[in-house]
Structures are given as C-alpha cells and as structure tokens.
C-alpha atoms as a PDB file:
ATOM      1  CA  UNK A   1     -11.173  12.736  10.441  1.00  0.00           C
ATOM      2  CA  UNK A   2     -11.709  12.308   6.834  1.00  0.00           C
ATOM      3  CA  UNK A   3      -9.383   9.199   5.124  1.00  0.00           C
ATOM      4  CA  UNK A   4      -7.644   8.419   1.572  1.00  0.00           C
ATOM      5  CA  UNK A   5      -6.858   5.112   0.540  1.00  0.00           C
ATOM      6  CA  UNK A   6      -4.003   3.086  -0.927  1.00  0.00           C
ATOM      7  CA  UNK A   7      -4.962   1.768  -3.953  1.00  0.00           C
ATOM      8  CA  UNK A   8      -2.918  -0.549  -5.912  1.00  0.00           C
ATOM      9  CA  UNK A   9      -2.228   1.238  -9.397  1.00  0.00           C
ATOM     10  CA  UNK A  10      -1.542  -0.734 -12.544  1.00  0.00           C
ATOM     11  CA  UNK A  11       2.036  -1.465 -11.919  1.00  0.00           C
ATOM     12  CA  UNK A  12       2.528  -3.209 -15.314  1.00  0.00           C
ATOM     13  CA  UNK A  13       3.568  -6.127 -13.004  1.00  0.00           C
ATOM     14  CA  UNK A  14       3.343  -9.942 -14.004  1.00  0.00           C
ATOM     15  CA  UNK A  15       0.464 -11.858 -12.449  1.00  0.00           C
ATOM     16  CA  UNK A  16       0.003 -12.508  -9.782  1.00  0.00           C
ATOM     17  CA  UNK A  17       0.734  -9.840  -7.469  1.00  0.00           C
ATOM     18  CA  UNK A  18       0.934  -9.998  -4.017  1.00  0.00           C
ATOM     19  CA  UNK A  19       1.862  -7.659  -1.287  1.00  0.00           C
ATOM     20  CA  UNK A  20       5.425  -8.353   0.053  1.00  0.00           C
ATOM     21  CA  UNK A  21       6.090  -6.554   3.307  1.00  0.00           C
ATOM     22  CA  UNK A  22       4.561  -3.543   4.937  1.00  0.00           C
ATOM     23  CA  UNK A  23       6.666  -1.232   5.548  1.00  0.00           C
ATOM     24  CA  UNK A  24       4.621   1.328   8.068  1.00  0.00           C
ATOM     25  CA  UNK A  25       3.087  -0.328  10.663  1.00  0.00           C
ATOM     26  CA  UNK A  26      -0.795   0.671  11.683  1.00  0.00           C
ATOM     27  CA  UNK A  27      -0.339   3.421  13.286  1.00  0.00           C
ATOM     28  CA  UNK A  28       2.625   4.923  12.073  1.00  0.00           C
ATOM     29  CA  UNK A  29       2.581   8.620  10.520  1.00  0.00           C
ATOM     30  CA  UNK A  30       3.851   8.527   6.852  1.00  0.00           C
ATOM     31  CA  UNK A  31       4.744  11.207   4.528  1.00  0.00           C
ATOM     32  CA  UNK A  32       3.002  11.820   1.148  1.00  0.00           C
ATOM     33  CA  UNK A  33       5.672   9.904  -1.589  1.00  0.00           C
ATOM     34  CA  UNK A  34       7.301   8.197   1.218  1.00  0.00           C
ATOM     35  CA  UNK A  35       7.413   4.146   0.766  1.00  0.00           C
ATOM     36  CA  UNK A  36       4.737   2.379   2.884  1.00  0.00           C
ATOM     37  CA  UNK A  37       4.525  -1.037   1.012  1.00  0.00           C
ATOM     38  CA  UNK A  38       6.047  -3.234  -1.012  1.00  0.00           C
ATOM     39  CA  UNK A  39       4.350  -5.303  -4.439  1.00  0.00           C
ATOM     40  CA  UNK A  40       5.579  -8.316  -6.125  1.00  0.00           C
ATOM     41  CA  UNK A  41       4.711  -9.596  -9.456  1.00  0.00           C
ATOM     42  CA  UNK A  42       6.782 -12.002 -10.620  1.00  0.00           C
ATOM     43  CA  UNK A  43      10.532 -11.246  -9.967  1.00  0.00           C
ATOM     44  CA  UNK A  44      10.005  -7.770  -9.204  1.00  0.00           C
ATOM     45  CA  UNK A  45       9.334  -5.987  -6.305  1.00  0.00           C
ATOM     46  CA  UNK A  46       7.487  -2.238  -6.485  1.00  0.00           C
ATOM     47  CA  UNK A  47       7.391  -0.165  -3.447  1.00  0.00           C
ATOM     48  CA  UNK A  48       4.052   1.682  -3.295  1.00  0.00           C
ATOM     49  CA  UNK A  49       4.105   5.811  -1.758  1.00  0.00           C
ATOM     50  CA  UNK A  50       1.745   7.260   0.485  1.00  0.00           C
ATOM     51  CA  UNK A  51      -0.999   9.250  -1.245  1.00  0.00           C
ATOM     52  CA  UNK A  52      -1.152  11.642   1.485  1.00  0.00           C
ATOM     53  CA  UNK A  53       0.343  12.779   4.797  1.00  0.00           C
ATOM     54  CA  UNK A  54      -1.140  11.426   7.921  1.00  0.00           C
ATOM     55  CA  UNK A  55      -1.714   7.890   9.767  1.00  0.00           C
ATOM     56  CA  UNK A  56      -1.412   4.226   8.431  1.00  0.00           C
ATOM     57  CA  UNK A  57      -5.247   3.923  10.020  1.00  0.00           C
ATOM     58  CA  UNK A  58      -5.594   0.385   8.786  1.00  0.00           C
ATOM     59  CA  UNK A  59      -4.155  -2.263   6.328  1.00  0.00           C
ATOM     60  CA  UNK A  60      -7.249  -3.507   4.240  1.00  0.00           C
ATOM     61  CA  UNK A  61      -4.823  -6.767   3.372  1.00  0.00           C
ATOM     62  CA  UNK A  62      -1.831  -9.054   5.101  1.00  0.00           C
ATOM     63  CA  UNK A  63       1.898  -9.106   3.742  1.00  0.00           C
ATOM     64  CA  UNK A  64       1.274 -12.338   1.132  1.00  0.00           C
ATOM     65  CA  UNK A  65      -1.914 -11.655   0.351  1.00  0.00           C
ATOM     66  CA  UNK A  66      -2.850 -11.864  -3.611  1.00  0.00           C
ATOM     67  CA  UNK A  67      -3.825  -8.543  -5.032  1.00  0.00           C
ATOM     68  CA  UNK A  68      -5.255  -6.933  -8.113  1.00  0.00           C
ATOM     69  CA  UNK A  69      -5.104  -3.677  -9.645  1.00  0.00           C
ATOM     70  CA  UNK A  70      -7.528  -1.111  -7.913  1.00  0.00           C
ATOM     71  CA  UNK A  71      -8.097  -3.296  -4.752  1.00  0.00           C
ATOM     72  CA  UNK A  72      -7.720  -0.597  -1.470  1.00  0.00           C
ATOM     73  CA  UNK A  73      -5.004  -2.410   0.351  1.00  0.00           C
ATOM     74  CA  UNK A  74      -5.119   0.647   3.518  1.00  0.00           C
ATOM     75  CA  UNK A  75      -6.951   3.457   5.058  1.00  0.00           C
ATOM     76  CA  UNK A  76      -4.723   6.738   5.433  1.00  0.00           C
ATOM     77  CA  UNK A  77      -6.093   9.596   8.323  1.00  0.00           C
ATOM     78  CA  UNK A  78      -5.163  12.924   6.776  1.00  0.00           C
ATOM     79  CA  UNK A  79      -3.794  15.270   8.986  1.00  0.00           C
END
C-alpha cells in the first residue's frame, strides 16, 4: 500500500513546539481534514488534519515530544 505523511506545516507558532496529544490512535482510520493531532507553541494549541483518507500506520513521534516545522510526525496508508 502506498503511504502519505503528516508533516508539521509552519504553524506561525512560538518556539518551541511540541506535540500535545494524539488524537487517532495507530491504527485508527481517519478522514482527509479530520483532526488527528494536536501542536503547542507557546499558549496555543493547533490541531493538525489528516492529509488523506486511510490508516494512522505509525506515529513517527510521542505526545511531548519537541518538534520543528517539516519534521514527519506519522505515516498515513491510503485507502
């Protein structure tokens, strides 16, 4: 199966950034535009859409983990 990753866009967020919570669990289908994560830079917290429709294949980092812009954070399985 072919697979598109979540990449963290430039949010415009104050450093640093870290990822919050995980909202889809590996494994769990998502929906292209649906919420999957959450972001925090500073005092405000982003929630970051699926690029595509399929399966959360893998998360690439763990909620609290420091991020930067561009860093693949999962692995999507299109369907």
């Amino acid at each position: 199966m072919k697979g598109e990753d979540l990449v963290l866009p430039d949010l415009g967020l104050d450093e640093p950034i870290a990822l919050s919570l995980w909202l889809v669990k590996q494994g769990g289908r998502v929906v292209e535009g649906e919420p999957i994560a959450e972001v925090m830079g500073g005092e405000t917290t982003v929630d970051l859409p699926a690029p595509a429709d399929g399966v959360l294949a893998e998360h690439l980092v763990e909620e609290g983990d420091p991020l930067s812009v561009g860093q693949r954070l999962a692995v999507i399985e299109l369907c």
